[in-house]
Protein backbone atom coordinates (compact mmCIF):
# COMPACT_ATOMS: atom_id res chain seq x y z
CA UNK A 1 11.93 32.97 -28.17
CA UNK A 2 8.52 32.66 -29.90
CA UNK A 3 7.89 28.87 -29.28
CA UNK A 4 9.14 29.34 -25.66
CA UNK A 5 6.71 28.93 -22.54
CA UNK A 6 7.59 29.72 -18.97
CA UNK A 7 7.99 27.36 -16.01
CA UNK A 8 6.37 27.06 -12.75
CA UNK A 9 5.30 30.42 -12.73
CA UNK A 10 8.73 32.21 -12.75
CA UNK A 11 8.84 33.69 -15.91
CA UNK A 12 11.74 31.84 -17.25
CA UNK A 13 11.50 30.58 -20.64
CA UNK A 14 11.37 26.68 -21.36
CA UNK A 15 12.09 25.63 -25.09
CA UNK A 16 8.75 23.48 -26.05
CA UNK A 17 9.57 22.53 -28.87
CA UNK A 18 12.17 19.42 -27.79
CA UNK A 19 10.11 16.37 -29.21
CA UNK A 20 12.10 13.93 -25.90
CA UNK A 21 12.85 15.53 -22.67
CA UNK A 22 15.72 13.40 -21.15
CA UNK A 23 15.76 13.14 -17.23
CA UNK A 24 17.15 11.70 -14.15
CA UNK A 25 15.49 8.50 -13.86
CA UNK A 26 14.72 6.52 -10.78
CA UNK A 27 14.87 2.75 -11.29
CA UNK A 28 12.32 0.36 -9.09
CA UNK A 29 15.03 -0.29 -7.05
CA UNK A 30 15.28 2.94 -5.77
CA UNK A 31 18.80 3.63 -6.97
CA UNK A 32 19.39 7.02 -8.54
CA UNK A 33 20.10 6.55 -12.49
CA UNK A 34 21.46 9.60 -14.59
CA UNK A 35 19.70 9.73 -18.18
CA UNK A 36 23.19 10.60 -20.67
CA UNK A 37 21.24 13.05 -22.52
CA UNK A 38 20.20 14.83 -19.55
CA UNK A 39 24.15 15.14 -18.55
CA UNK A 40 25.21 16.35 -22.07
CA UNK A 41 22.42 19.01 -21.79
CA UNK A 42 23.12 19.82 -18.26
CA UNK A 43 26.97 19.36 -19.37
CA UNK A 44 26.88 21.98 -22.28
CA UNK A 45 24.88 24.63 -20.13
CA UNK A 46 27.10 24.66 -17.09
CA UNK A 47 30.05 25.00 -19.86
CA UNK A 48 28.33 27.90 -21.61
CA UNK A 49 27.81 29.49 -17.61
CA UNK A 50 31.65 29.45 -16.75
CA UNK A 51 32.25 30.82 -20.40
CA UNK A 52 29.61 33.80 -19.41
CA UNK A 53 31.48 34.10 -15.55
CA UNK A 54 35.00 33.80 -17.25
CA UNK A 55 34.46 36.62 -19.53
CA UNK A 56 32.51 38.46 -17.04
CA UNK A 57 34.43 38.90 -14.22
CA UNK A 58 37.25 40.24 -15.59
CA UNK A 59 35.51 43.07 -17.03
CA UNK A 60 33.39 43.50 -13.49
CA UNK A 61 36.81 43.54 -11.37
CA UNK A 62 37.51 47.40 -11.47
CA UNK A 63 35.43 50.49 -12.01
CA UNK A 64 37.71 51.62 -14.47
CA UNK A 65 38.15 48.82 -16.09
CA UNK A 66 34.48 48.29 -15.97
CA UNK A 67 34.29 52.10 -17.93
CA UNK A 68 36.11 50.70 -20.30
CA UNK A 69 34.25 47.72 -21.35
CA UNK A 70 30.87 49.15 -20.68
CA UNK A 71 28.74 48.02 -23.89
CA UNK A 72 30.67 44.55 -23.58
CA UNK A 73 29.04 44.23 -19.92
CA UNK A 74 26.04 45.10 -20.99
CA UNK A 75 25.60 42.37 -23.50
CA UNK A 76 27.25 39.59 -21.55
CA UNK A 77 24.98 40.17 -18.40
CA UNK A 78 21.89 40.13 -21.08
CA UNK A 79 23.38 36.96 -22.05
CA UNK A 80 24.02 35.41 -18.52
CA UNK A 81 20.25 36.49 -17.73
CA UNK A 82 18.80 34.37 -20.65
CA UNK A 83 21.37 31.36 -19.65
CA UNK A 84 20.46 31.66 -16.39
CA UNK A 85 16.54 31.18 -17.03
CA UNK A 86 17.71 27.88 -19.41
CA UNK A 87 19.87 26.62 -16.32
CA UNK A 88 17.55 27.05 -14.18
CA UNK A 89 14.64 25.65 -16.44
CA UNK A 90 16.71 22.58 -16.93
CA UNK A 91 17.34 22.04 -13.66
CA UNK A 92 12.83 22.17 -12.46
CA UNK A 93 12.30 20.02 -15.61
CA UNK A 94 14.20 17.67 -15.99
CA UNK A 95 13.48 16.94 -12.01
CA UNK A 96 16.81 16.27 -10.87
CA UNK A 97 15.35 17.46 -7.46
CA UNK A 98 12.21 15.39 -7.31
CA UNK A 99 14.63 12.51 -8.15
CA UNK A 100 17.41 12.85 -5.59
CA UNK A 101 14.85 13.23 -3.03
CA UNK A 102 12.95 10.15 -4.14
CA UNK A 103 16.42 8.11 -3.27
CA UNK A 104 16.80 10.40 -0.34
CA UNK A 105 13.66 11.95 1.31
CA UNK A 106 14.89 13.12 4.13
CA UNK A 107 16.22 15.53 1.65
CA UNK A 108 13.40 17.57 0.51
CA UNK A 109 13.30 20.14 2.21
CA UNK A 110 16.51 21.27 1.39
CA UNK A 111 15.50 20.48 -1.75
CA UNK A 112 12.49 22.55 -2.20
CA UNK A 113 14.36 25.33 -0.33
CA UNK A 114 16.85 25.47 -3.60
CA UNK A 115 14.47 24.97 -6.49
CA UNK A 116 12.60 27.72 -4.45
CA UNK A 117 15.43 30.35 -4.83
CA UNK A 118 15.69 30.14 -8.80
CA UNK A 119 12.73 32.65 -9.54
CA UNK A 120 14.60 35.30 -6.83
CA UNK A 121 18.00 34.48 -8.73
CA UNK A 122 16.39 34.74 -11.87
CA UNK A 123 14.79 37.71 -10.84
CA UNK A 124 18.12 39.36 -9.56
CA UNK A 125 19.77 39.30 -12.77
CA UNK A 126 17.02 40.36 -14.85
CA UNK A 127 17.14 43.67 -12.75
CA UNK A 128 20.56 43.46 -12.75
CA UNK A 129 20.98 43.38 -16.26
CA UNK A 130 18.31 46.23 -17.11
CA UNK A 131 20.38 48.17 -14.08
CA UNK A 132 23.51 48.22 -15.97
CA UNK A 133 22.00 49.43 -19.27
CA UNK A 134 20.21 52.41 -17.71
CA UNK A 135 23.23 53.42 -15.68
CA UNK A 136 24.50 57.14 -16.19
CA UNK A 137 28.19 56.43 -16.43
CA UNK A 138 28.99 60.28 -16.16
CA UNK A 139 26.94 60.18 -12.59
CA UNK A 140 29.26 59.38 -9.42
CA UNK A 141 28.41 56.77 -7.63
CA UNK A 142 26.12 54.66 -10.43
CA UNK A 143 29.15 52.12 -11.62
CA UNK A 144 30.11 51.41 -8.30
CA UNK A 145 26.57 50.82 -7.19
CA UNK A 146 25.70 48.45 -9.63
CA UNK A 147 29.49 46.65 -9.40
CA UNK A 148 28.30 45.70 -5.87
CA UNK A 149 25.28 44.65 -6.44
CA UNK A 150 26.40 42.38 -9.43
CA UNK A 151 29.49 41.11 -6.53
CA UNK A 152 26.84 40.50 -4.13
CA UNK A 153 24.46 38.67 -6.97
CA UNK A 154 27.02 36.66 -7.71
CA UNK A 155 28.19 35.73 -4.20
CA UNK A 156 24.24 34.57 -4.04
CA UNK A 157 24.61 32.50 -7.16
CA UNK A 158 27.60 31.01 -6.32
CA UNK A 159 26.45 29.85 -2.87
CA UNK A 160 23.24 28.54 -4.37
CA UNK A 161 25.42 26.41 -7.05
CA UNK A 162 27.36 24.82 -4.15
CA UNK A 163 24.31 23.84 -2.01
CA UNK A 164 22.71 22.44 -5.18
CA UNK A 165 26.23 20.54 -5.39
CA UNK A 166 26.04 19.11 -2.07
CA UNK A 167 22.23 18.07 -2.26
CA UNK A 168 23.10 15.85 -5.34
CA UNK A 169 26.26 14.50 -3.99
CA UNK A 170 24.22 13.96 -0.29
CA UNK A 171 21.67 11.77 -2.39
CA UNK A 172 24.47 9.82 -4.26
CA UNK A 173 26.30 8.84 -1.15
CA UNK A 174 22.69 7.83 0.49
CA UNK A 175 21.92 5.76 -3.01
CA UNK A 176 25.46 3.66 -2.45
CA UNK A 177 25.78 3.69 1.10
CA UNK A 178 28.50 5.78 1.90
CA UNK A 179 29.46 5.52 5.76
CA UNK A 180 28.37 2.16 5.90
């Protein structure tokens, strides 16, 4: 990633050289208006993410099987870590946050709590990922270590994704008026 730059300080890597940044865009009326680019973009990383989990956690379901597939792991989590950094980079900047909460402000707290917990996430698999590849797989205890901590990651993740979820749908229903 030599043309890559990080973003907001948590060391995940932003592609610079993309000559039109498409974005969430909020009209003068106040009404929250998706950019299509910004949905393919967003679109194609959240399909390359369930590819990563799909082939993932079959592999992380078992100890043994985990022995098995060791190397495999290894190189998917490395890959999930550098999606992970472009997920979360998309998300910060192409301001899907700062936009919802412009329709809905009584949103941004929650808000800032979420876009808050992407450099721990990030930072969580990065360890992650270097855990696994230093792991001793003829020590007791190391595999099964490391399995838990990737199940609890994940739990994290997953929670975090369907917060994130809720936020944007919260801000749609406020932009139409749902429960009126």
């Amino acid at each position: 990633m030599s043309d890559a730059v990080t973003q907001g300080g948590t060391g995940m890597p932003v592609n610079t050289s993309r000559t039109e940044q498409p974005q969430v865009q909020t009209p003068r009326s106040g009404r929250l208006g998706v950019n299509a680019a910004f949905l393919q973009e967003i679109k194609e990383d959240n399909r390359h993410l369930k590819d990563l989990w799909d082939r993932l956690l079959p592999l992380l379901s078992h100890p043994e099987t985990s022995l098995n597939h060791w190397g495999e792991i290894i190189a998917a989590l490395a890959e999930l870590r550098d999606q992970l950094a472009i997920h979360f980079s998309l998300e910060e900047a192409y301001g899907y946050f700062d936009d919802a909460v412009d329709v809905a402000p009584h949103l941004s707290v929650e808000a800032e709590s979420l876009k808050g917990q992407h450099s721990g996430l990030f930072a969580q698999i990065r360890d992650l990922a270097d855990q696994f590849a230093e792991v001793d797989l003829q020590r007791d205890g190391q595999v099964d270590k490391v399995l838990r901590k990737f199940q609890a990651f994940q739990a994290e993740f997953q929670s975090h994704e369907e917060s994130e979820l809720k936020l944007i749908l919260n801000s749609f229903d406020d932009d139409i008026g749902v429960g009126d």
